[in-house]
Structures are given as C-alpha cells and as structure tokens.
Protein backbone atom coordinates (compact mmCIF):
# COMPACT_ATOMS: atom_id res chain seq x y z
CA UNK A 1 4.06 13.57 3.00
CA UNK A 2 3.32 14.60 -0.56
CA UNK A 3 0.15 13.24 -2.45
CA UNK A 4 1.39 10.81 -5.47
CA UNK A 5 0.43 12.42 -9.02
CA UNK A 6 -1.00 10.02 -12.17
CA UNK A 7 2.37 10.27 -13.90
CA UNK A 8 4.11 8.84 -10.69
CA UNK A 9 1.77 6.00 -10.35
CA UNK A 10 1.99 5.24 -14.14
CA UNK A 11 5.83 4.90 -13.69
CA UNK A 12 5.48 2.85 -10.78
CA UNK A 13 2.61 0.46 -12.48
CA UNK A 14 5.20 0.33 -15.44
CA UNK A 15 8.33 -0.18 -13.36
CA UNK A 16 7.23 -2.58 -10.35
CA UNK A 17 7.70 -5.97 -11.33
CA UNK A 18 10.22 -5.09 -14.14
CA UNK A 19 13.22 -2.61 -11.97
CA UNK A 20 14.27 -2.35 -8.72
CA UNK A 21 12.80 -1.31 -5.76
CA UNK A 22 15.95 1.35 -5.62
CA UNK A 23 15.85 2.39 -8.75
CA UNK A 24 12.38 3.20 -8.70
CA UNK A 25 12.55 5.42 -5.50
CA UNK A 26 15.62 7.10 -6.58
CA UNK A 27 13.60 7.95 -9.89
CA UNK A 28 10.67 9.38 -8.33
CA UNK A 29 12.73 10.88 -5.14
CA UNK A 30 10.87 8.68 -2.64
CA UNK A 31 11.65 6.42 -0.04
CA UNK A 32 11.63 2.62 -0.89
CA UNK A 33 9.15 2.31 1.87
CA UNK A 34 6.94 4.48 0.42
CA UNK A 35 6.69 2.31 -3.11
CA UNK A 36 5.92 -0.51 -1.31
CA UNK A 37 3.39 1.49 0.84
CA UNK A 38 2.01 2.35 -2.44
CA UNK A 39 1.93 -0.98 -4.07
CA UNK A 40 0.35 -2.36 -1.57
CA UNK A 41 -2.62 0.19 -0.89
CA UNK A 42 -3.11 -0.28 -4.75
CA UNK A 43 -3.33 -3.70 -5.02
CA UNK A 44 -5.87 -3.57 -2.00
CA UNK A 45 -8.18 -1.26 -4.60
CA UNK A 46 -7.39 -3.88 -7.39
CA UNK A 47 -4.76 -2.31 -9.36
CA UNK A 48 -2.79 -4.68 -11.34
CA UNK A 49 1.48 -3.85 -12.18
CA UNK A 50 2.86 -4.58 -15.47
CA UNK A 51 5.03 -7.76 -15.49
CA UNK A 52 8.18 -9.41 -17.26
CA UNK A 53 7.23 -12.43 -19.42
CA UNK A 54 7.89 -15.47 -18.28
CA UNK A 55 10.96 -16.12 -19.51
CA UNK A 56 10.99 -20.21 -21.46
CA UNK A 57 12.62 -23.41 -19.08
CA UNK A 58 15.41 -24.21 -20.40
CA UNK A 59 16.48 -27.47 -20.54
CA UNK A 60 19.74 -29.32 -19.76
CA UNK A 61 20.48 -29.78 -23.05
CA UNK A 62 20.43 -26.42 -23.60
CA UNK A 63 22.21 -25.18 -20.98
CA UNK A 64 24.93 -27.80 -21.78
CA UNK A 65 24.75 -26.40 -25.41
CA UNK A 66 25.72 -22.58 -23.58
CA UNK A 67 28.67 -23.90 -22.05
C-alpha cells in the first residue's frame, strides 16, 4: 500500500462529486476501493469535496418546449 501524495488528494477533492468513481482510479492508478477508502477517512477528519451546482428544476413547460 502506497501513502497518497497532496497532488493525489487535490485531484480526488476536485474530481469526487464531479467524475466517476472509474475514471478517477484509472487516473491515479488505484483501486476504486481505495478512493472510497479515502473519501471516507477524509470526510471523518472534516474534509469537504468540490461539488457540481445544482443544476435549475425544470418545469413541464419547459421540458415540453425541448421536445
């Protein structure tokens, strides 16, 4: 098991909520399991992961208005 280095848990802070859980491991060369290892002994220390925005409700109107 290698130690995780700042620029790996930058990435991962980054990348979290925002890619997925594949792409991520394949990026840094680690298991999946191990990024949600990770994540999880973070957010037990109170590190926070950089999100997508909410994205607006549509309504039905609009959706209507896409078709």
């Amino acid at each position: 098991m290698r130690n995780w280095t700042d620029k790996e848990i930058r990435l991962l802070r980054t990348a979290y909520n925002n890619e997925p859980i594949t792409k991520i491991a394949l990026t840094l060369g680690r298991s999946e399991q191990s990024i949600r290892n990770k994540v999880h002994a973070m957010r037990g220390k109170g590190y926070t992961f950089n999100r997508v925005k909410d994205r607006p409700i549509l309504s039905v109107a609009d959706l209507k208005a896409r078709n």
